[in-house]
C-alpha atoms as a PDB file:
ATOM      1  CA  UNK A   1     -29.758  -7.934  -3.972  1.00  0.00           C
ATOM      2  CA  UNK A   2     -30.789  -6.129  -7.433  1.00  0.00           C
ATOM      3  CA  UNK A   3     -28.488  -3.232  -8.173  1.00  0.00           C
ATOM      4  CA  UNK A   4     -31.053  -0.436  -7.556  1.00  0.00           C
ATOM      5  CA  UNK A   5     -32.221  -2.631  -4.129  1.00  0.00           C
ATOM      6  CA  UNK A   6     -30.975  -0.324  -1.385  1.00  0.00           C
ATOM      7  CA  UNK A   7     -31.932  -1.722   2.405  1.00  0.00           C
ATOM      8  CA  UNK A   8     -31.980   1.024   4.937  1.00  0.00           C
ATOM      9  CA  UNK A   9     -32.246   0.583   9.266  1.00  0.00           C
ATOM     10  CA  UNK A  10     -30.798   2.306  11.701  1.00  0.00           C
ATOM     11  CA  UNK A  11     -27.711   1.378  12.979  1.00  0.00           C
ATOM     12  CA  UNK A  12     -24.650   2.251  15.243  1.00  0.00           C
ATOM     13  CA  UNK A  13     -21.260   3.621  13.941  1.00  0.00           C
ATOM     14  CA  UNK A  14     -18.155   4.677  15.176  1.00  0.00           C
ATOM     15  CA  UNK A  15     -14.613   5.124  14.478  1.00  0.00           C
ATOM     16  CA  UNK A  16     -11.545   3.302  16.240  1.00  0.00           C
ATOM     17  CA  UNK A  17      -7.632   3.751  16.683  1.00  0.00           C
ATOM     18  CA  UNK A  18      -6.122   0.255  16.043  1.00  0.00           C
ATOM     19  CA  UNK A  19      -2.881  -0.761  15.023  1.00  0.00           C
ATOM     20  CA  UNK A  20      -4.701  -4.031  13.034  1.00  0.00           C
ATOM     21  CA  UNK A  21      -5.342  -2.121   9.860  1.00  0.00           C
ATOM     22  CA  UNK A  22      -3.608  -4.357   7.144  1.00  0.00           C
ATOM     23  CA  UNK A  23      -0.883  -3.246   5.747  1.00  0.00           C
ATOM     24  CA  UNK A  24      -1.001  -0.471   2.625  1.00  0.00           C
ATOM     25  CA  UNK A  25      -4.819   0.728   3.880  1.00  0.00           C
ATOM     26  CA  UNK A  26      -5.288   4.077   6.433  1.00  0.00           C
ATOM     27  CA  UNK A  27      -8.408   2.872   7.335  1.00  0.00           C
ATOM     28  CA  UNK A  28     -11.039  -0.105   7.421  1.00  0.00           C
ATOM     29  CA  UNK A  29     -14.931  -0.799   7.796  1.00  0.00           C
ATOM     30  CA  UNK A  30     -16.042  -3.532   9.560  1.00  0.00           C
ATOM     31  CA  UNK A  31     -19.515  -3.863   9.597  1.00  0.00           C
ATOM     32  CA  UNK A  32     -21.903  -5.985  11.223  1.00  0.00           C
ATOM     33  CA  UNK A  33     -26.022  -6.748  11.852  1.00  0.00           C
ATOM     34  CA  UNK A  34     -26.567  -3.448  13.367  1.00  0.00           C
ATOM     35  CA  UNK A  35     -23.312  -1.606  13.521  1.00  0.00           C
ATOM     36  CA  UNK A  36     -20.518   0.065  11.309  1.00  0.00           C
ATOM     37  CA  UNK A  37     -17.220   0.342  12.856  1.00  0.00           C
ATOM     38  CA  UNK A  38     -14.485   2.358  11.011  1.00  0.00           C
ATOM     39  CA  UNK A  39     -11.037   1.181  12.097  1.00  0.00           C
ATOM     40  CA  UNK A  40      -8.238   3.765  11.693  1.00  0.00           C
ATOM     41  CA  UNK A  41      -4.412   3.178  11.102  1.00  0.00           C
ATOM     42  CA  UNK A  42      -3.195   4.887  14.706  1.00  0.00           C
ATOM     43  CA  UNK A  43      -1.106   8.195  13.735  1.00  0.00           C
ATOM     44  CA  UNK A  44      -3.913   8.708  10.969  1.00  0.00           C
ATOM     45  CA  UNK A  45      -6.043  10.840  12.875  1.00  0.00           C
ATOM     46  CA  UNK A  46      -5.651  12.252  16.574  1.00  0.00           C
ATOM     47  CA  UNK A  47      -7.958  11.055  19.246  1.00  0.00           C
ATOM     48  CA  UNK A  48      -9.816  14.325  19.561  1.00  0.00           C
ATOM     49  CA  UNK A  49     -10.988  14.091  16.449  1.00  0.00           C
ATOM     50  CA  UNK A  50     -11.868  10.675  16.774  1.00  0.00           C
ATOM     51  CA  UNK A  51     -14.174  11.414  19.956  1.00  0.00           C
ATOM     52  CA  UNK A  52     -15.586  14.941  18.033  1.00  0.00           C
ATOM     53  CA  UNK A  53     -16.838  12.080  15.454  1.00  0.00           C
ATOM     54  CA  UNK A  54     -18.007   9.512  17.538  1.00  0.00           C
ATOM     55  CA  UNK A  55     -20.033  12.246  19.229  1.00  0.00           C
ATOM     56  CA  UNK A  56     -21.651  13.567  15.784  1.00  0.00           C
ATOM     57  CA  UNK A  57     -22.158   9.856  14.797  1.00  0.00           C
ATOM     58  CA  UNK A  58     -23.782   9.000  17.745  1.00  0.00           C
ATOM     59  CA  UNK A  59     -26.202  12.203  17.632  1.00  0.00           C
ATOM     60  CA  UNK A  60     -26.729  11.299  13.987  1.00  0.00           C
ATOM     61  CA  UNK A  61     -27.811   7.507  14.661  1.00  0.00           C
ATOM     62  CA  UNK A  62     -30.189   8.367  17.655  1.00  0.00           C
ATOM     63  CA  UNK A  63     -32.068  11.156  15.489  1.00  0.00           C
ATOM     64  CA  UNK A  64     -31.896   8.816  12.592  1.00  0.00           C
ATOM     65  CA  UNK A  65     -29.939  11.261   9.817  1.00  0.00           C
ATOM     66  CA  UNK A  66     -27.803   8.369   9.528  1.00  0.00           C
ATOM     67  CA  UNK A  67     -28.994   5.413   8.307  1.00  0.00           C
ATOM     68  CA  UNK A  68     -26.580   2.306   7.031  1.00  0.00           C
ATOM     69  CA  UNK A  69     -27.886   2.027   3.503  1.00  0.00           C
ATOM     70  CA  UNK A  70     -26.470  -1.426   1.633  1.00  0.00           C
ATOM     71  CA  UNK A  71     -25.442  -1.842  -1.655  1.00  0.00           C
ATOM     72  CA  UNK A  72     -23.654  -3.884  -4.165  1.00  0.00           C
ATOM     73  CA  UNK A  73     -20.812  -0.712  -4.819  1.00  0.00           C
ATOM     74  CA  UNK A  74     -17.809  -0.983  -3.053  1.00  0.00           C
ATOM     75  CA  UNK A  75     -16.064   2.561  -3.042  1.00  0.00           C
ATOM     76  CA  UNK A  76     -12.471   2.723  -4.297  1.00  0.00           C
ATOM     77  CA  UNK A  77     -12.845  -1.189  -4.956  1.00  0.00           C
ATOM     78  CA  UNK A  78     -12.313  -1.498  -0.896  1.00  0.00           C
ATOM     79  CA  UNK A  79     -15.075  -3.634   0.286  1.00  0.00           C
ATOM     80  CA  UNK A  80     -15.967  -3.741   3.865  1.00  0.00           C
ATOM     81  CA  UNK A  81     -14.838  -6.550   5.783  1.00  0.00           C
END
């Protein structure tokens, strides 16, 4: 893909508790074909507020303000998995 390429689609996404996140990161993203999962470091974040997100990223993937755009940059030099 060119650097100013950017593919867009809808897609799912949602954030999970897990105690898999490797060692030294809070937080992962594991994404797939059609879906973006964000895997959290348990203790990191309370499950309230992981439902309260789920719920706003589920509104904003049905309505489509959310699409998964891909690109080349990998923030903070943490590439998804």
């Amino acid at each position: 893909m060119a650097d100013s390429e950017v593919r867009t689609g809808s897609a799912q996404a949602r954030i999970m508790l897990t105690d898999l996140v490797p060692e030294g990161r809070t937080m992962v993203e594991i994404v797939s074909d059609d879906e973006t999962v964000i895997c959290v470091r348990r203790g990191e974040m309370s499950e309230a507020l992981v439902e309260e997100w789920n719920d706003h990223l589920a509104h904003a993937t049905r309505s489509g303000c959310w699409l998964r755009a891909e690109t080349d940059e990998r923030p903070g030099g943490r590439p998804p998995i």
